[in-house]
Protein backbone atom coordinates (compact mmCIF):
# COMPACT_ATOMS: atom_id res chain seq x y z
CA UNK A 1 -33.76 1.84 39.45
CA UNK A 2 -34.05 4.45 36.92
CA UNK A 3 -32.70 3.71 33.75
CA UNK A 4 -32.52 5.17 30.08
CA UNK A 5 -32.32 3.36 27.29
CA UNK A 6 -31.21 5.11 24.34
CA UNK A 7 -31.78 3.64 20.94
CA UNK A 8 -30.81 4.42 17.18
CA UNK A 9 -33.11 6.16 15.06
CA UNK A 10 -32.97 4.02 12.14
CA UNK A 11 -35.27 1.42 12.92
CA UNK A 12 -38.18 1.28 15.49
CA UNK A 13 -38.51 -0.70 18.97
CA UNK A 14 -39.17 -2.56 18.34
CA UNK A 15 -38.61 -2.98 14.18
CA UNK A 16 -40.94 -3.35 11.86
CA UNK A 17 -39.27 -5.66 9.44
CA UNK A 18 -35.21 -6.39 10.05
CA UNK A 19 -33.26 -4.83 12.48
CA UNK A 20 -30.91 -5.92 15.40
CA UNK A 21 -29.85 -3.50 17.82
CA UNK A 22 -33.35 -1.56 18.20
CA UNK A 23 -35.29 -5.36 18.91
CA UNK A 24 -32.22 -6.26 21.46
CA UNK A 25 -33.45 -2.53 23.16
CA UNK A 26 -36.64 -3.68 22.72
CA UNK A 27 -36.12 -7.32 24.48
CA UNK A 28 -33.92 -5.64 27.44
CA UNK A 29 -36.20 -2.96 27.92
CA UNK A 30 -39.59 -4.29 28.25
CA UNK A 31 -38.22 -7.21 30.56
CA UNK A 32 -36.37 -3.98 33.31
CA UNK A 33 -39.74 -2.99 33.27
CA UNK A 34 -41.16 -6.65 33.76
CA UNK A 35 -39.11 -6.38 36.73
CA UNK A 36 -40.35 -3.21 38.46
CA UNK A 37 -37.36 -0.86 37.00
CA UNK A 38 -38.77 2.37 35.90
CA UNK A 39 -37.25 3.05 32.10
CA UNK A 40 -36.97 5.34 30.01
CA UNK A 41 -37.18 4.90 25.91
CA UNK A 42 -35.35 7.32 23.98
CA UNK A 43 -36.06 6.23 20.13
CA UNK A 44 -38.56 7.10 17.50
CA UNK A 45 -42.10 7.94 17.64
CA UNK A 46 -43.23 5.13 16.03
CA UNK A 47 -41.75 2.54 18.96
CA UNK A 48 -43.92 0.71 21.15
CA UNK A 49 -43.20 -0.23 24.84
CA UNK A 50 -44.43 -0.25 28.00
CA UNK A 51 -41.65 1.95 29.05
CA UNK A 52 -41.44 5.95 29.16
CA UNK A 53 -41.66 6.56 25.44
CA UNK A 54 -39.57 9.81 24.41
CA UNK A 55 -39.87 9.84 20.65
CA UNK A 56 -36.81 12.13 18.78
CA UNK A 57 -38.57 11.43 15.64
CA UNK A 58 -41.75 10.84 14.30
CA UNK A 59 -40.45 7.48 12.12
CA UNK A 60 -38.08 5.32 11.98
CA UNK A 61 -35.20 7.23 9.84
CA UNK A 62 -35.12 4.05 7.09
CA UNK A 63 -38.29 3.72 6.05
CA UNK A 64 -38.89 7.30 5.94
CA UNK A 65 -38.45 8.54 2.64
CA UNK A 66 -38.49 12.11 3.99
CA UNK A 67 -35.60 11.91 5.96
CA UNK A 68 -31.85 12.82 4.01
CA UNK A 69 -29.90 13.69 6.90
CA UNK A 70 -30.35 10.53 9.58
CA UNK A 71 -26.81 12.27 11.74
CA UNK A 72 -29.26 15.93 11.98
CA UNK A 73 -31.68 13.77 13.98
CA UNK A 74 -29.11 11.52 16.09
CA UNK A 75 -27.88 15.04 17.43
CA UNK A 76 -31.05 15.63 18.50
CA UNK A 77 -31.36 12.42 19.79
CA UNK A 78 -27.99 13.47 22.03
CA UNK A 79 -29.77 17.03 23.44
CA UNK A 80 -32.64 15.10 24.82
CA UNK A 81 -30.94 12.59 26.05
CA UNK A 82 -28.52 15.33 27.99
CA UNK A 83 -31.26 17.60 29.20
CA UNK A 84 -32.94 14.84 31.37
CA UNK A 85 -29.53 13.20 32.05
CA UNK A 86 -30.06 14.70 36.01
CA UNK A 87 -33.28 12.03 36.09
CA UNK A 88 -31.11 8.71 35.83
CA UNK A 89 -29.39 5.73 38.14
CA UNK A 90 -27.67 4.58 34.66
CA UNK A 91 -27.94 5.63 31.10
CA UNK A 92 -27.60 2.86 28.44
CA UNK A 93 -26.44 3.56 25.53
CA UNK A 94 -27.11 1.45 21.97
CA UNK A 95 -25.53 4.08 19.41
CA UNK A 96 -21.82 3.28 18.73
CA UNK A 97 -19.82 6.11 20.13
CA UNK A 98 -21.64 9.14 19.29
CA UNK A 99 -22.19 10.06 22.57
CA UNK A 100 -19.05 9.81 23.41
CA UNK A 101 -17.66 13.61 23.72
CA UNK A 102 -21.21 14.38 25.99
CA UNK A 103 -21.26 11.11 28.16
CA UNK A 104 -17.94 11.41 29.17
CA UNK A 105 -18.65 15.32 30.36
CA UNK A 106 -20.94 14.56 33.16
CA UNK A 107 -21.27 11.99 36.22
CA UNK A 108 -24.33 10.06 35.77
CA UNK A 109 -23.06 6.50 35.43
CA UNK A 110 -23.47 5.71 31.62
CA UNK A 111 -22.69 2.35 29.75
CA UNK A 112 -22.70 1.46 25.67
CA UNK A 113 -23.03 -1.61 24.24
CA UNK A 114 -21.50 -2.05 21.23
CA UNK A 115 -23.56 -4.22 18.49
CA UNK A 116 -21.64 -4.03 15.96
CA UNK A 117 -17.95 -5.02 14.48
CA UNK A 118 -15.36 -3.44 15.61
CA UNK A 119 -12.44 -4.31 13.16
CA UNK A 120 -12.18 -1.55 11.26
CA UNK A 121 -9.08 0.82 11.34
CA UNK A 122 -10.93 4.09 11.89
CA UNK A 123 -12.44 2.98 15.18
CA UNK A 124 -9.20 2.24 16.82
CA UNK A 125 -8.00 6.33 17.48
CA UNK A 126 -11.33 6.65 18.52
CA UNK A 127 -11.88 4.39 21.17
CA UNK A 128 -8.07 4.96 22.38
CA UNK A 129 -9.19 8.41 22.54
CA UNK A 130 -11.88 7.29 25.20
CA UNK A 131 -10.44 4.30 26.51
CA UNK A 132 -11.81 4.94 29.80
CA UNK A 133 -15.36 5.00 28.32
CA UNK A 134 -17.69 1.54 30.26
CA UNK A 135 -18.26 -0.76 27.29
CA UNK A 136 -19.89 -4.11 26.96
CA UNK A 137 -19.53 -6.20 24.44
CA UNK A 138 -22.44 -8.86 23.22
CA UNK A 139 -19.32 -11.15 22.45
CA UNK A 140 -16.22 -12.26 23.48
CA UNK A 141 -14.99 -11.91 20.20
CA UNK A 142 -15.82 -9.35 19.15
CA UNK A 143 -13.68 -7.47 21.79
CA UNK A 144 -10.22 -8.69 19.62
CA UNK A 145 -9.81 -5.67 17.77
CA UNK A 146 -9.76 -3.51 20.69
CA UNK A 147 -8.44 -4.71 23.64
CA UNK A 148 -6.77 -1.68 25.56
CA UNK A 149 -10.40 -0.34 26.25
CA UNK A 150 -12.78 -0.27 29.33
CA UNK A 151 -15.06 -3.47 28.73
CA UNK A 152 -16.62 -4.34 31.75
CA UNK A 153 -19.41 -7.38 30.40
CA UNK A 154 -19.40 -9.50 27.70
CA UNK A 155 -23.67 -10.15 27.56
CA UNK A 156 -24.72 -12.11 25.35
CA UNK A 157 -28.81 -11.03 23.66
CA UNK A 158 -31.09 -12.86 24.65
CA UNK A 159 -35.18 -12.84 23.31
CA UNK A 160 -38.11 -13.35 25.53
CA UNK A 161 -39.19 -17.31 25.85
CA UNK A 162 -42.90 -16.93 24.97
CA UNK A 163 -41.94 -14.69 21.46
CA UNK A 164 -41.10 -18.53 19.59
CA UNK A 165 -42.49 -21.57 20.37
CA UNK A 166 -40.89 -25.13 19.96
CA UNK A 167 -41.41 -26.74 16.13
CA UNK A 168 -40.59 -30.18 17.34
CA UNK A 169 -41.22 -31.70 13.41
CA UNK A 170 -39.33 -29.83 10.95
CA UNK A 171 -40.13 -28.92 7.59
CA UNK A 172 -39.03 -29.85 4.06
CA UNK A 173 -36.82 -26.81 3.69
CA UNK A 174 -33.67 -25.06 4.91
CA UNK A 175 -33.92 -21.30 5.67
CA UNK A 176 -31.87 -18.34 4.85
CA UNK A 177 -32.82 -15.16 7.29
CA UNK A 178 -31.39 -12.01 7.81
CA UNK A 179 -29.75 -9.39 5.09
CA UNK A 180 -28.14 -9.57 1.02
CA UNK A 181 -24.87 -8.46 1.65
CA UNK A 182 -21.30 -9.79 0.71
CA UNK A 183 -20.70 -10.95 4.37
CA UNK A 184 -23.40 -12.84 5.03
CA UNK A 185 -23.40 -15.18 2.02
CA UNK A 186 -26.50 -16.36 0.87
CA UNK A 187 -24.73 -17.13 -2.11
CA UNK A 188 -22.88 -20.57 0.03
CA UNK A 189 -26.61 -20.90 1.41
CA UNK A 190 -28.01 -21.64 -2.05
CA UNK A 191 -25.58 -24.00 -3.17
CA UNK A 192 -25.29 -25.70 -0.22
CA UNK A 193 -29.29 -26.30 0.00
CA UNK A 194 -28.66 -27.23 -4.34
CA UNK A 195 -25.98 -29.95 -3.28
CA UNK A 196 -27.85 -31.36 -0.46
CA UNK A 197 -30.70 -31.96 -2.52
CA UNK A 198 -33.04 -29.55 -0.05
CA UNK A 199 -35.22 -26.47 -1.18
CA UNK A 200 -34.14 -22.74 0.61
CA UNK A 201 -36.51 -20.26 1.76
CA UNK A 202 -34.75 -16.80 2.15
CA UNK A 203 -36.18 -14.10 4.36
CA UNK A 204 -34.25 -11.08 3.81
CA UNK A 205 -33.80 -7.14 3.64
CA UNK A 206 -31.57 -5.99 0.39
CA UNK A 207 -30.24 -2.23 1.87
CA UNK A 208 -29.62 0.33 -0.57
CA UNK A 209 -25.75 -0.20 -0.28
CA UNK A 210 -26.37 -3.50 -1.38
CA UNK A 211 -28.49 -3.38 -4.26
CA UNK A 212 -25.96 -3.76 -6.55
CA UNK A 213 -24.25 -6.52 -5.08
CA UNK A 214 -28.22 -8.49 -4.93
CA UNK A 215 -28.37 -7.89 -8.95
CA UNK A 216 -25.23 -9.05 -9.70
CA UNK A 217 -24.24 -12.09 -7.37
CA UNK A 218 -27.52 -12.73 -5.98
CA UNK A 219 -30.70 -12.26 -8.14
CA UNK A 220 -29.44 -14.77 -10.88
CA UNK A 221 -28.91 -17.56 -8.20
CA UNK A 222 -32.87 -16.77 -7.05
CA UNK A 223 -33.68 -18.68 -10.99
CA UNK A 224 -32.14 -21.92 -9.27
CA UNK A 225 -34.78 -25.05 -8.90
CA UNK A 226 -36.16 -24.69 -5.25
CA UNK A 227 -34.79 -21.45 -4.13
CA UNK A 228 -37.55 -18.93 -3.13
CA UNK A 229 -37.03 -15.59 -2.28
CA UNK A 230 -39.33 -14.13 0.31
CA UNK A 231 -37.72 -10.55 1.12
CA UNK A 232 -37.96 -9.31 4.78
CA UNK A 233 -40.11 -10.66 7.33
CA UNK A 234 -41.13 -9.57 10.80
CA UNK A 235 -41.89 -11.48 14.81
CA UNK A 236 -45.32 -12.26 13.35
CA UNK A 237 -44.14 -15.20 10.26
CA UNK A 238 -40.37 -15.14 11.43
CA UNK A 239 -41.81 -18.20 13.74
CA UNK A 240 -43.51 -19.92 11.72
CA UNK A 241 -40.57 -19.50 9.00
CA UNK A 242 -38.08 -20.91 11.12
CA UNK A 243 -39.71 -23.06 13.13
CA UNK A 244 -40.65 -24.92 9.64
CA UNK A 245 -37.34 -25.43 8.93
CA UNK A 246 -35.57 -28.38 9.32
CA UNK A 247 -32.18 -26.00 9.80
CA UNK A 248 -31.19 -22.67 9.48
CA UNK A 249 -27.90 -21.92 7.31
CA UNK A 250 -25.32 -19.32 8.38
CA UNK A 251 -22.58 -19.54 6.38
CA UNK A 252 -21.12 -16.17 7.25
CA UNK A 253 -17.66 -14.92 5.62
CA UNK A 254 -17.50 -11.72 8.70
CA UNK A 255 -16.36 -11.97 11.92
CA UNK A 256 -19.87 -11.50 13.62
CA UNK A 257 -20.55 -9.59 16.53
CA UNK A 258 -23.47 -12.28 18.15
CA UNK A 259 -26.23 -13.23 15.37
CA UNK A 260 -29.66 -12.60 16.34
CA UNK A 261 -31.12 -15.03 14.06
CA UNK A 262 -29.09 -18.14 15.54
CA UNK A 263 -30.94 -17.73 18.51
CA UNK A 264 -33.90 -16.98 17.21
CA UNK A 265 -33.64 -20.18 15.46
CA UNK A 266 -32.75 -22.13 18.49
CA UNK A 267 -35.60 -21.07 20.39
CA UNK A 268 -38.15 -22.54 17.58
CA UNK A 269 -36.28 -25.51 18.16
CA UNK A 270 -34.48 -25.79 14.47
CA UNK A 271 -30.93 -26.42 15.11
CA UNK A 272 -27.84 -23.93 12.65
CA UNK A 273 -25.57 -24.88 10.46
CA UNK A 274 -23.08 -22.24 10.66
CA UNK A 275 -19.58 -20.83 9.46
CA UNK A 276 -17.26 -20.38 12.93
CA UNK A 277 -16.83 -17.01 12.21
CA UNK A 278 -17.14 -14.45 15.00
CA UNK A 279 -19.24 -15.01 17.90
CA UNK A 280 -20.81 -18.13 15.88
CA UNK A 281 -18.99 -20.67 18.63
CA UNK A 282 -20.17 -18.81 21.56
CA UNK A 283 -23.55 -19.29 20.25
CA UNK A 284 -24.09 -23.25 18.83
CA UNK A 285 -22.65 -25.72 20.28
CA UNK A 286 -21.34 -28.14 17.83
CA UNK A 287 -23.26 -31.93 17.58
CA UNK A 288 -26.01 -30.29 19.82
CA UNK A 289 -27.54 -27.23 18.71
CA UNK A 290 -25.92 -27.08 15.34
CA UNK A 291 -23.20 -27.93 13.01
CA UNK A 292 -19.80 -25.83 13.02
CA UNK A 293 -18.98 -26.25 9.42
CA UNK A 294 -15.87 -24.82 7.33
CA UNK A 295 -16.91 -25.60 3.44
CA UNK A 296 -19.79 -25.73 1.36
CA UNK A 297 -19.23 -29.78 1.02
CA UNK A 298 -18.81 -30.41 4.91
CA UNK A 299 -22.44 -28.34 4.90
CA UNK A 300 -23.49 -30.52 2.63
CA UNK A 301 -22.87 -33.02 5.34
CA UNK A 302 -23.90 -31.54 8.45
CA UNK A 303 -27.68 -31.29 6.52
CA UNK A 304 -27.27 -35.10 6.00
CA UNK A 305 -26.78 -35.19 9.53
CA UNK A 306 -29.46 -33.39 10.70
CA UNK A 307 -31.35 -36.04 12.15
CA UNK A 308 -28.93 -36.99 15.03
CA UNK A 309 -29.81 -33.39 16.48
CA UNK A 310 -32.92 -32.97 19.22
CA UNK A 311 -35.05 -30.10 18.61
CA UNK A 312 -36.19 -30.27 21.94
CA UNK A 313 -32.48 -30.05 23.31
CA UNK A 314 -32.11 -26.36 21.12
CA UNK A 315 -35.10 -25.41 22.72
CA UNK A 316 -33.31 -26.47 26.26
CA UNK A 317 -30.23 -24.42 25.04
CA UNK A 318 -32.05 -21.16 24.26
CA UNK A 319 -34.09 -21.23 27.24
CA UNK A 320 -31.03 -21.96 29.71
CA UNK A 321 -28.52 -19.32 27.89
CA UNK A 322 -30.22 -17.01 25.61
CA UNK A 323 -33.58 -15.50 27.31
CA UNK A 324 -34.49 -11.90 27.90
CA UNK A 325 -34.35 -12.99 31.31
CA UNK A 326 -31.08 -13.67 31.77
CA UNK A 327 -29.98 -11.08 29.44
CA UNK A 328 -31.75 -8.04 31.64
CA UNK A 329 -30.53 -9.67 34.88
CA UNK A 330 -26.58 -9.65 33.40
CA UNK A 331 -27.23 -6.02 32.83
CA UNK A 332 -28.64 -5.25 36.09
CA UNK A 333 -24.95 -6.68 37.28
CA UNK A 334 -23.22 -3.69 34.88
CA UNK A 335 -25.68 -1.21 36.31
CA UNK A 336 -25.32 -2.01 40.01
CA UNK A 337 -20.96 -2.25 39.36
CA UNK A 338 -21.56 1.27 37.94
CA UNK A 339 -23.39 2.57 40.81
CA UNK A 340 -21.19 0.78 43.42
CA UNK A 341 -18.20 2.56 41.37
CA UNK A 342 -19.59 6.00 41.76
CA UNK A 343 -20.41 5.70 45.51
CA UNK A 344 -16.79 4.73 46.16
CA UNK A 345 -15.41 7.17 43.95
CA UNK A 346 -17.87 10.34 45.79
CA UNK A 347 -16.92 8.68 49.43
CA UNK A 348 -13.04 8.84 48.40
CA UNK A 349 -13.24 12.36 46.86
């Protein structure tokens, strides 16, 4: 099958440092080709994969200090895309709905995943404006906010089984990864390692947008005894990081659209203690791979508690449900329901 992929431009595939959606593209595209599919890599220059590389843009938009217009060089993303659309079985697309207007203007069979949240009043016009648009979501819930539109899959991410290996002792720490930002919380996570008695390691990117919000709420917290602050880390520590960890907190206050790092965690074998926000109970399942926790106290508890949990069985977990394996195979089901759509469409027109 020939497939494009077609990534942001903010962020590399994969990323250097922190980034979600371009290391999914990365995961799903490097196991098609795994699997004899020939793809196609629409994303910046600076990507690596085994794929057909077509780089837009030299760098990745964010750490190019060059770049002040990131939408001039997403519409040139679009044209390329669009000039070799004639070339493709399916086109995937990873870029919200900016392709929207062009995609839905020819017949190739096209798809978006969505990989971010959706509850946010501007988006609904938009998507009732192309309702009839294939989506799939990387959550069930994450589909609440808009649920008069075409989603044909809920897939989950999934990250390739040899990228962590299995910590079977933890560490003397509880980890923090991911970015500063009001939603997240790493606030809860440094006073629930202070009340549990446990020191926090946090791995994390502070965006520009949230600068302000990391002086303020954040940066005066860092002075607490046994809170370290590492800043953002990439696949070469992030296994070591987590895999030392005797759990990983996500105390989240958003309704999140999967959570990369859960799994991620899971596959090093350290179990989550996590906020049920979002997709969070999709992901862990509570007294086995985690702790489903509603205060900062009942977190408190769940790290007491760590000890009933088997690393080995949140190994087990992430291998059976969240692998790059199973994740490119579910997509190869949306692909081949597209293609089976369009044949029956042609043979009735």
């Amino acid at each position: 099958m020939k497939i494009a992929q077609v990534a942001p431009l903010y962020e590399s595939v994969p990323p250097k440092l922190y980034g979600g959606t371009e290391r999914v593209v990365s995961y799903l595209t490097e196991e098609l080709v795994r699997q004899g599919h020939q793809v196609t890599l629409f994303a910046s220059g600076d990507s690596i994969t085994s794929a057909e590389l077509v780089p837009v843009y030299p760098n990745s938009l964010r750490l190019d200090p060059n770049c002040v217009d990131q939408l001039a060089h997403h519409i040139t993303l679009l044209e390329t895309v669009f000039r070799r659309a004639h070339e493709f079985d399916v086109m995937h697309f990873h870029i919200d709905y900016l392709h929207f207007p062009l995609s839905t203007r020819q017949n190739i069979p096209h798809v978006t995943t969505l990989h971010g949240r959706l509850d946010l009043p501007d988006l609904l016009p938009l998507y009732e404006n192309f309702r009839h648009v294939p989506l799939v979501s990387i959550s069930d819930s994450q589909r609440a906010p808009l649920s008069g539109v075409n989603w044909v899959a809920t897939v989950h991410h999934g990250i390739p089984e040899n990228l962590y290996r299995l910590h079977e002792k933890p560490g003397d720490y509880l980890a923090f990864i991911g970015r500063i930002s009001p939603e997240k919380r790493a606030d809860r996570a440094i006073w629930i390692a202070k009340k549990a008695g446990w020191k926090l390691r946090i791995a994390a990117k502070v965006d520009v947008n949230d600068q302000e919000y990391f002086k303020a709420e954040i940066e005066p917290l860092l002075r607490e005894p046994g809170v370290e602050f590492i800043g953002e880390i990439g696949d070469d520590t992030k296994g070591e990081f987590l895999g030392g960890a005797a759990a990983l907190l996500f105390p989240i206050d958003w309704p999140e659209p999967f959570g990369l790092a859960m799994i991620e965690s899971l596959a090093c074998g350290t179990p989550v203690i996590a906020y049920p926000q979002g997709a969070v109970p999709e992901v862990i399942d509570d007294g086995r791979s985690g702790f489903l926790v509603n205060s900062i106290d009942e977190a408190v508890e769940a790290v007491r508690n760590l000890g009933r949990l088997d690393r080995r069985c949140c190994r087990t977990i992430f291998e059976q449900r969240f692998s790059a394996r199973r994740m490119a195979c579910d997509y190869l089901k949306v692909y081949a329901g597209l293609l089976h759509r369009q044949t029956r469409q042609a043979a009735v027109s």
